[in-house]
Protein backbone atom coordinates (compact mmCIF):
# COMPACT_ATOMS: atom_id res chain seq x y z
CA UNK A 1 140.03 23.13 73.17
CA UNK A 2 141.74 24.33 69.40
CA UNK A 3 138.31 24.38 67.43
CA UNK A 4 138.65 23.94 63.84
CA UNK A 5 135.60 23.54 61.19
CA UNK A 6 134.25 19.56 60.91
CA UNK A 7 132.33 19.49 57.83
CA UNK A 8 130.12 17.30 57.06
CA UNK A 9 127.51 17.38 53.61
CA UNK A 10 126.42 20.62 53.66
CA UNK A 11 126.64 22.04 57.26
CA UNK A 12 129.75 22.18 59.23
CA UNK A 13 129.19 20.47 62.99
CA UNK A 14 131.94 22.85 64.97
CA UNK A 15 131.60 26.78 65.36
CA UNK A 16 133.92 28.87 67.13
CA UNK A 17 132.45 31.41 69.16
CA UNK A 18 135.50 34.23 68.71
CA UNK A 19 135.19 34.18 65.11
CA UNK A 20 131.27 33.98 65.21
CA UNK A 21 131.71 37.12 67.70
CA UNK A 22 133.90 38.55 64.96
CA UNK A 23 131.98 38.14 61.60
CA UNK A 24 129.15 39.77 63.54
CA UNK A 25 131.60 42.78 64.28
CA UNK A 26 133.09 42.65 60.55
CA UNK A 27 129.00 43.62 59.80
CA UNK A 28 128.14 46.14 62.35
CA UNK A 29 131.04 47.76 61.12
CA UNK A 30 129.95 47.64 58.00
CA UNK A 31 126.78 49.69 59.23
CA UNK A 32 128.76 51.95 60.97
CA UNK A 33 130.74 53.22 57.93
CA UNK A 34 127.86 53.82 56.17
CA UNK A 35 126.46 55.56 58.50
CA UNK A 36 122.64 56.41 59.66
CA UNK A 37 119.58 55.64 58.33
CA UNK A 38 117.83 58.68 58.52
CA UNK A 39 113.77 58.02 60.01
CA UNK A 40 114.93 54.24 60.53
CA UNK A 41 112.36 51.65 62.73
CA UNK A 42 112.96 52.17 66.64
CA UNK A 43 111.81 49.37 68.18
CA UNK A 44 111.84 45.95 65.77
CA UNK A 45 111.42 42.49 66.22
CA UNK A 46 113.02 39.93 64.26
CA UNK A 47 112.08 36.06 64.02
CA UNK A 48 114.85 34.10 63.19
CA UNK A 49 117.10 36.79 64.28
CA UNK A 50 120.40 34.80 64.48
CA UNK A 51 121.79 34.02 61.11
CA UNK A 52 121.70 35.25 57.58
CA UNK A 53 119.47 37.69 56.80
CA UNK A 54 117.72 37.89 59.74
CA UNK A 55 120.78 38.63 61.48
CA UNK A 56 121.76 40.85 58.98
CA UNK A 57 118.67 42.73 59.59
CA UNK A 58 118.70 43.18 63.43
CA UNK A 59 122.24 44.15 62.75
CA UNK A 60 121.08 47.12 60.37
CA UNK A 61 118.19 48.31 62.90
CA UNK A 62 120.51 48.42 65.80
CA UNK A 63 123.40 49.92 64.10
CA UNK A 64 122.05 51.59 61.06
CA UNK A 65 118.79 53.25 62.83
CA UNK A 66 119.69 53.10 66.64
CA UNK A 67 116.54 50.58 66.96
CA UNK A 68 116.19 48.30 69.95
CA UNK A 69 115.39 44.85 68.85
CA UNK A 70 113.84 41.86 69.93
CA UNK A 71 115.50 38.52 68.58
CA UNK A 72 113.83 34.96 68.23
CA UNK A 73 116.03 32.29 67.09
CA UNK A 74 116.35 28.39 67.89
CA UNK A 75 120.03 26.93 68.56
CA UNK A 76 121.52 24.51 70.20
CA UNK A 77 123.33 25.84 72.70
CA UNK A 78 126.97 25.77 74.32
CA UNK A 79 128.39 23.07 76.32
CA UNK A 80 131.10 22.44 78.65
CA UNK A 81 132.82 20.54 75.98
CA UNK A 82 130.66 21.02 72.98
CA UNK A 83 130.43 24.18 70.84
CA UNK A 84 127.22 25.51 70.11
CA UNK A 85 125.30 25.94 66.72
CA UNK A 86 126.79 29.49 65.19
CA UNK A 87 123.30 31.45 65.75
CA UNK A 88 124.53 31.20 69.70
CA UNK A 89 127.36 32.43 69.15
CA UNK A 90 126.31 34.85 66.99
CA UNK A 91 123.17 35.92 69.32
CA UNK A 92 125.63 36.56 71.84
CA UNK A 93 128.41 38.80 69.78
CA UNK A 94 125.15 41.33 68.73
CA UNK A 95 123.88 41.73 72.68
CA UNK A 96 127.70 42.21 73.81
CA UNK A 97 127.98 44.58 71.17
CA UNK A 98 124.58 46.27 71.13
CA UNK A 99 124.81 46.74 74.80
CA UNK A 100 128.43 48.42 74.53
CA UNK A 101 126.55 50.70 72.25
CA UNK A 102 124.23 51.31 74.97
CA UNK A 103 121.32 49.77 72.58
CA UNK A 104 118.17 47.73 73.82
CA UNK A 105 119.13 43.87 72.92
CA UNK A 106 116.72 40.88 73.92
CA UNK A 107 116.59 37.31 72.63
CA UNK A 108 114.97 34.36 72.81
CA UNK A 109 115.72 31.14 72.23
CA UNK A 110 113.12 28.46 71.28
CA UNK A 111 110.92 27.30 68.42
CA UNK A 112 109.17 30.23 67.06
CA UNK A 113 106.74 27.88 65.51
CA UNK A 114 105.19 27.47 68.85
CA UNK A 115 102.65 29.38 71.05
CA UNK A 116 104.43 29.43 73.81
CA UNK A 117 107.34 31.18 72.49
CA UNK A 118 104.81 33.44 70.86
CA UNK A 119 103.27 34.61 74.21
CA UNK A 120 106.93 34.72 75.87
CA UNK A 121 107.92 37.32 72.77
CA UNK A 122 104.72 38.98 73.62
CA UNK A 123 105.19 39.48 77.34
CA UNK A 124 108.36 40.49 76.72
CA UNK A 125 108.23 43.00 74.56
CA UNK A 126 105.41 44.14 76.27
CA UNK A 127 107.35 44.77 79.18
CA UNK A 128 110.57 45.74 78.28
CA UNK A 129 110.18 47.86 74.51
CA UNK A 130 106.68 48.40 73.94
CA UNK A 131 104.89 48.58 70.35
CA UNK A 132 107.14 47.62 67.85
CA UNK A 133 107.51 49.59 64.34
CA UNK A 134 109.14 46.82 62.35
CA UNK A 135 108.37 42.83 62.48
CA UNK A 136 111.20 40.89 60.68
CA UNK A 137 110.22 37.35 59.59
CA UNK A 138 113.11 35.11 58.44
CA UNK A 139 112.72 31.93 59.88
CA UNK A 140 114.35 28.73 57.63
CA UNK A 141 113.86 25.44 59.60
CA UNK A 142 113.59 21.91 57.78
CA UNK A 143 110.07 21.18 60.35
CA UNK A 144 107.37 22.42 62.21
CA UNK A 145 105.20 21.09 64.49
CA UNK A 146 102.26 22.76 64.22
CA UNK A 147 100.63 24.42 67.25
CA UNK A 148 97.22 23.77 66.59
CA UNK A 149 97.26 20.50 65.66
CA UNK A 150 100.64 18.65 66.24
CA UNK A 151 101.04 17.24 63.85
CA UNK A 152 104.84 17.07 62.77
CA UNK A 153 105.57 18.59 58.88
CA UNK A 154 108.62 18.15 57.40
CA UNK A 155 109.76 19.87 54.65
CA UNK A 156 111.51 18.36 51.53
CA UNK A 157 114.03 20.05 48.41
CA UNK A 158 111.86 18.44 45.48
CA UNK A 159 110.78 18.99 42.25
CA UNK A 160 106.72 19.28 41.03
CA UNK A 161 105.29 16.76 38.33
CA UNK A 162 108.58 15.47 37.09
CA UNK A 163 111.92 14.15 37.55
CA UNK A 164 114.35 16.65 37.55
CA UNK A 165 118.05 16.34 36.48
CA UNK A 166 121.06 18.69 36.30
CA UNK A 167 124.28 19.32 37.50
CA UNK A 168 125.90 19.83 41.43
CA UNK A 169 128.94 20.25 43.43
CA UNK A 170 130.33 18.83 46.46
CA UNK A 171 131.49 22.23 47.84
CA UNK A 172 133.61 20.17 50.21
CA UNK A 173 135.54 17.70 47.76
CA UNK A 174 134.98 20.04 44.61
CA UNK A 175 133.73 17.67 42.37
CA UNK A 176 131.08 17.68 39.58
CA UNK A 177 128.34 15.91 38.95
CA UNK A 178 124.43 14.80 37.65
CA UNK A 179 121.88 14.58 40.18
CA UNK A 180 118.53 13.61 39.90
CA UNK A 181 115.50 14.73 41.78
CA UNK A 182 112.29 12.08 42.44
CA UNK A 183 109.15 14.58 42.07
CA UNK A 184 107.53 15.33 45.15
CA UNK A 185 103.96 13.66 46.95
CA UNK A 186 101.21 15.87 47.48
CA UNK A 187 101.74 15.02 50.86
CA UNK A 188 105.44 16.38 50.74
CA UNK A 189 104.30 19.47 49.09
CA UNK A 190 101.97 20.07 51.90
CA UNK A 191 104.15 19.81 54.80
CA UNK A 192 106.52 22.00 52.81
CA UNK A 193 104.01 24.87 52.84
CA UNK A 194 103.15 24.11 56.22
CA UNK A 195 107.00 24.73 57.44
CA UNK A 196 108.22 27.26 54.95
CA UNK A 197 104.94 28.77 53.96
CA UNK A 198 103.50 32.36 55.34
CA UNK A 199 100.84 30.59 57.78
CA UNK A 200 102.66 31.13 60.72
CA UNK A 201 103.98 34.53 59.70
CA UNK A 202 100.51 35.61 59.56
CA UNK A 203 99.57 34.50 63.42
CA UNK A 204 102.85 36.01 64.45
CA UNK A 205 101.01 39.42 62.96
CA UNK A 206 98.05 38.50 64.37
CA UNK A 207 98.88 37.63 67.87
CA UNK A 208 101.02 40.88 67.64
CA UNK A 209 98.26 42.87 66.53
CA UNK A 210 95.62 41.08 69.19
CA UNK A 211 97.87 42.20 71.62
CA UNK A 212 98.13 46.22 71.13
CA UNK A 213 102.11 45.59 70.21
CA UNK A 214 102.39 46.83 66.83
CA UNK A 215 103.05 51.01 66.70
CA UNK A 216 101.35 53.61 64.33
CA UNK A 217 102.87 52.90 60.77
CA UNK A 218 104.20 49.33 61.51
CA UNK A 219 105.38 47.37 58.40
CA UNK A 220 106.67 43.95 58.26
CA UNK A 221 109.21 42.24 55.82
CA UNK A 222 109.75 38.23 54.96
CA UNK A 223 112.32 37.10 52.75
CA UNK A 224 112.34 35.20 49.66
CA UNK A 225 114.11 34.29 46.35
CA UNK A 226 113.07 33.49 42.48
CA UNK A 227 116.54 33.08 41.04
CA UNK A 228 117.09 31.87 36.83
CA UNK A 229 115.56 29.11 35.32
CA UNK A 230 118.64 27.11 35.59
CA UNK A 231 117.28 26.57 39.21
CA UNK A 232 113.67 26.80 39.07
CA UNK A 233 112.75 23.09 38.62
CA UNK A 234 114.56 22.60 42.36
CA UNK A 235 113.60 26.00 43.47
CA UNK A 236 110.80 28.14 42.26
CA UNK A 237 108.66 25.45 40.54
CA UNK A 238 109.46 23.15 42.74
CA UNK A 239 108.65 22.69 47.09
CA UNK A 240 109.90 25.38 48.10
CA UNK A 241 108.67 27.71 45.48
CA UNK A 242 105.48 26.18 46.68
CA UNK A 243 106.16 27.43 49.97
CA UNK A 244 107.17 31.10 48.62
CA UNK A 245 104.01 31.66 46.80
CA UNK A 246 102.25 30.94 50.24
CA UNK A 247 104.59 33.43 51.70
CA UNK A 248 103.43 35.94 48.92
CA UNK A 249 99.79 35.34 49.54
CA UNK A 250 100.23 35.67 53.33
CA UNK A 251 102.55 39.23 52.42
CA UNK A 252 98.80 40.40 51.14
CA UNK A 253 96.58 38.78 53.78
CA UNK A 254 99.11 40.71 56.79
CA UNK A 255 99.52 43.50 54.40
CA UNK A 256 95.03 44.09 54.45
CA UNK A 257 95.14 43.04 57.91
CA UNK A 258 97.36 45.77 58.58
CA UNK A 259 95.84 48.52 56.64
CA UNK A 260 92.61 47.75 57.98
CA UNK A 261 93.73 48.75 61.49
CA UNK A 262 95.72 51.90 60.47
CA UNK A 263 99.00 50.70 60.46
CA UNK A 264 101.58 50.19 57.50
CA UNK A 265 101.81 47.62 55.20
CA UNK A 266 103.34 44.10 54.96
CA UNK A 267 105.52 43.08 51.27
CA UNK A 268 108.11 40.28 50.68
CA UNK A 269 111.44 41.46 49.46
CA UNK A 270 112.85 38.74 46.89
CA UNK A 271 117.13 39.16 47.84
CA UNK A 272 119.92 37.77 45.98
CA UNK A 273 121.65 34.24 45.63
CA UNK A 274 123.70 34.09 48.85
CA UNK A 275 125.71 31.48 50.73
CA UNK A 276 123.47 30.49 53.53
CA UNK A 277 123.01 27.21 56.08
CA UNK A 278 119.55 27.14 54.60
CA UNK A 279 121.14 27.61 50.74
CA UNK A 280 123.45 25.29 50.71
CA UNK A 281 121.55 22.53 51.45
CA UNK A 282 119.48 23.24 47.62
CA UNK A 283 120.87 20.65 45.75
CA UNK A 284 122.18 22.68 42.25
CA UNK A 285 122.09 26.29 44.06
CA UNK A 286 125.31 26.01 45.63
CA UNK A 287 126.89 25.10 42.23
CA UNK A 288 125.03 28.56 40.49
CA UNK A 289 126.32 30.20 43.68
CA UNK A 290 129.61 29.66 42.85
CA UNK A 291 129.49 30.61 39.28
CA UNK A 292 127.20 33.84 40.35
CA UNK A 293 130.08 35.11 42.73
CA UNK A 294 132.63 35.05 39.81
CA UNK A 295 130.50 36.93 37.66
CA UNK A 296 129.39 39.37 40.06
CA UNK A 297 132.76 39.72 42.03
CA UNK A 298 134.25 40.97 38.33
CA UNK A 299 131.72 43.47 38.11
CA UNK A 300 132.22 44.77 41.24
CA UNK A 301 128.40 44.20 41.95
CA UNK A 302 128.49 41.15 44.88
CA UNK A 303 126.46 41.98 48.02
CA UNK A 304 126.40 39.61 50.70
CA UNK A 305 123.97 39.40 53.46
CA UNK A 306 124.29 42.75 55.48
CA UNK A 307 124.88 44.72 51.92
CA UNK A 308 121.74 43.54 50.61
CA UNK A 309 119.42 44.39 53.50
CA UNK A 310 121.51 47.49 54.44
CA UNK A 311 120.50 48.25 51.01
CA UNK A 312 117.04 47.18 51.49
CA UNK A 313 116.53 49.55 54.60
CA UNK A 314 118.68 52.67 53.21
CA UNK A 315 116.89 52.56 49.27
CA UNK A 316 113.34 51.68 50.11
CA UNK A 317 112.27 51.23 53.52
CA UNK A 318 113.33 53.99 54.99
CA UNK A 319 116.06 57.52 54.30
CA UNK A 320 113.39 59.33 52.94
CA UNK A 321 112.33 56.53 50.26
CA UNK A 322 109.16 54.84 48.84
CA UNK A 323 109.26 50.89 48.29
CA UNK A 324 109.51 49.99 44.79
CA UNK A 325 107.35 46.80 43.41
CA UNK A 326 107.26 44.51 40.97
CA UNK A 327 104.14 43.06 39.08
CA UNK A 328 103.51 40.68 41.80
CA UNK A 329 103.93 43.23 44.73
CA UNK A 330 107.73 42.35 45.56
CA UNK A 331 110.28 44.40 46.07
CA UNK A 332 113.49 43.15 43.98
CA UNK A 333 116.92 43.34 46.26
CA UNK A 334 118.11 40.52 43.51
CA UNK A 335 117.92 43.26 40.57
CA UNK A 336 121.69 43.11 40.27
CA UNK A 337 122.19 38.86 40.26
CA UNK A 338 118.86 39.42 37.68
CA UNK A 339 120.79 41.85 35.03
CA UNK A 340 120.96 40.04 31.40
CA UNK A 341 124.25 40.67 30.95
CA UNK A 342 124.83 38.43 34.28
CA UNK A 343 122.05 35.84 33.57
CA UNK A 344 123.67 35.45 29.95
CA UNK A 345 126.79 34.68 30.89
CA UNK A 346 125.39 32.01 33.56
CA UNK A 347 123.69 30.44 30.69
CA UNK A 348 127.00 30.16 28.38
CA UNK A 349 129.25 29.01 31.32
CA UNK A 350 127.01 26.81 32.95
CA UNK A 351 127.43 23.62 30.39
CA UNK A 352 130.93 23.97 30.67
CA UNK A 353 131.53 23.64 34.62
CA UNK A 354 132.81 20.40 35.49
CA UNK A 355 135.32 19.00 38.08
CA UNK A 356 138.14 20.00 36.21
CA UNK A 357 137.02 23.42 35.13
CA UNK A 358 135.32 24.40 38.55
CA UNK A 359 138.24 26.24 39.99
CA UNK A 360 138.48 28.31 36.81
CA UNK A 361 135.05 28.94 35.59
CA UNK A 362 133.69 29.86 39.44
CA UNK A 363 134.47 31.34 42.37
CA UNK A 364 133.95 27.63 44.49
CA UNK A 365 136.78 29.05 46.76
CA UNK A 366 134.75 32.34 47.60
CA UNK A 367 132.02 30.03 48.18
CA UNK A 368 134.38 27.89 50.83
CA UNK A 369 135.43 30.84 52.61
CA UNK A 370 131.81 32.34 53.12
CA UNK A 371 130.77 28.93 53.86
CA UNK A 372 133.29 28.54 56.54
CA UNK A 373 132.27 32.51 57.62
CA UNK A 374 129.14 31.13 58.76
CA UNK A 375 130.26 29.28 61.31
CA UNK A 376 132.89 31.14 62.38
CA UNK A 377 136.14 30.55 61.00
CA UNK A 378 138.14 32.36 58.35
CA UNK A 379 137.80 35.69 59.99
CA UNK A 380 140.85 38.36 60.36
CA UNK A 381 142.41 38.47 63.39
CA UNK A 382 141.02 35.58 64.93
CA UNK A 383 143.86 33.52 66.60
CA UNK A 384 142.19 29.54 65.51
CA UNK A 385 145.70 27.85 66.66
CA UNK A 386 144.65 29.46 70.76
CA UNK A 387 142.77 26.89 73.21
CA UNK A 388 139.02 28.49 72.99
CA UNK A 389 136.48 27.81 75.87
CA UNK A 390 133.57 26.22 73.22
CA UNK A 391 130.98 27.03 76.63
CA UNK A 392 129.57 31.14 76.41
CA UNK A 393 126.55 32.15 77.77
CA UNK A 394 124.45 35.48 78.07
């Protein structure tokens, strides 16, 4: 079939596995020209291995450090006459490509929420890798059931204590407007933390740890974001900042839990605005993301995914360097999005976006293209016009 990008709100329903295949290449290249990492991880695991960041990451270890890696990631998969969710395809580019390079690639698909995925990982890496050096965590997922008890949590894009109203863009029809926000329920709030929050990065560590599978000096990275205060009512004071402080205070539990058995330590890097799946569903955020790229694409200071963590791994995790915190024990990949001369201008602009001035105030087309990136279409090269079999497997 010709497979061209179906969008619908904020996530596109069609991927195309030859340009999925591609924008995965388009990175690893990227590695490649920069070349090593010098005293990279060897042997890393990565949960939620199969987009964004988390791809980005496995990408960096393989190609930047040599590193086997073990992927977890949950997507839908291919059909005879249904494309898959991009993470498949994408899941399935890095092993074809890993395994040209002659590097170690394993991945498993299923909820990473649950135990039994948890002991599958385990017994896997057991028996194929052994200890690993470096545990990724990078899961985004709008629910959890929780393996303990259940019970379902879903988790919710609210504000805390008060209505919140401000302005967002359809990215698809380009137009402008006021939204508001109903404050959350305790409740919501709750299951917010429960699905986004560090609880079950913390029994990943500890079954991990249980289980003799961490090596001598093993760290472990999540990811988060702050961002201005033009966002902070839907983001950092709001559910999911709820959820990222619980991420921070889990960084410190895994971080003593570590340490007290000899191995390295456990931090949360805070990264930069990006175009995500996860990010564009943030009502407001795609709208600064937009204006963010303009800025930051005329200062020749943009970074997308596998520039930031490239950066990450090459400037404080490993090459010879020391990590470098923040008051709160963070490591700040978002320093350049964070400069005052960037933040000020976001501040003077932002009043004056609306529909009319949208093409010329931000970069909404950049934000298309990356958008469209994600699921696999856009990319150099990539014949979209040829009859594509939508069904690939491992």
């Amino acid at each position: 079939m010709i497979l061209r990008p179906k969008v619908r709100g904020f996530v596109c329903v069609t991927a195309h596995p030859v340009g999925c295949a591609a924008h995965v290449q388009e990175q690893i290249d990227y590695i490649r020209r920069l070349g090593p990492i010098k005293n990279g991880p060897k042997r890393v695991l990565v949960i939620g291995a199969s987009t964004g960041y988390g791809l980005a990451s496995r990408i960096t270890a393989a190609f930047g450090s040599g590193a086997a890696t073990f992927g977890v990631f949950y997507d839908r998969p291919s059909e005879e006459d249904r494309p898959a969710t991009p993470g498949w395809y994408n899941t399935i580019g890095f092993e074809r490509a890993a395994k040209n390079a002659g590097l170690h690639a394993r991945s498993l698909n299923g909820d990473a929420f649950s135990d039994a995925i948890k002991q599958q990982t385990m017994e896997l890496i057991q028996n194929e890798m052994g200890p690993v050096d470096l545990v990724v965590y990078s899961l985004a997922s709008p629910r959890r059931v929780h393996p303990k008890t259940g019970v379902v949590h879903k988790s919710v894009l609210k504000p805390i204590g008060q209505l919140y109203t401000n302005k967002t863009v359809d990215t698809d029809l380009g137009i402008v407007s006021n939204i508001t926000i109903e404050p959350a329920t305790n409740e919501e709030i709750a299951d917010t933390v429960a699905v986004m929050g560090g609880e079950d990065w913390e029994m990943w560590m500890q079954a991990l740890q249980t289980a003799g599978l961490l090596a001598p000096g093993a760290t472990s990275v999540a990811y988060s974001y702050i961002g201005p205060e033009v966002t902070w009512p839907i983001y950092r004071n709001g559910t999911i900042g709820a959820a990222k402080n619980d991420l921070e205070r889990a960084a410190r539990r895994i971080d003593a839990l570590l340490k007290a058995h000899g191995y390295g330590r456990a931090f949360v890097s805070i990264n930069k605005a990006l175009v995500t799946q996860a990010s564009s569903a943030i009502p407001v955020v795609p709208l600064y993301i937009s204006l963010l790229y303009k800025i930051m694409k005329a200062q020749g200071t943009h970074e997308g995914c596998i520039e930031q963590i490239q950066r990450l791994f090459a400037t404080q995790m490993y090459h010879g360097s020391a990590l470098d915190f923040d008051e709160g024990g963070r490591v700040r990949l978002d320093d350049r999005e964070m400069q005052p001369v960037v933040q000020r201008q976001i501040v003077d602009l932002w009043p004056q976006i609306t529909t009319e001035t949208l093409g010329e105030l931000t970069d909404i087309q950049g934000y298309r293209a990356e958008f469209l990136k994600l699921f696999g279409f856009g990319l150099a090269g990539v014949d979209y016009e040829a009859q594509t079999d939508p069904h690939v497997t491992f």
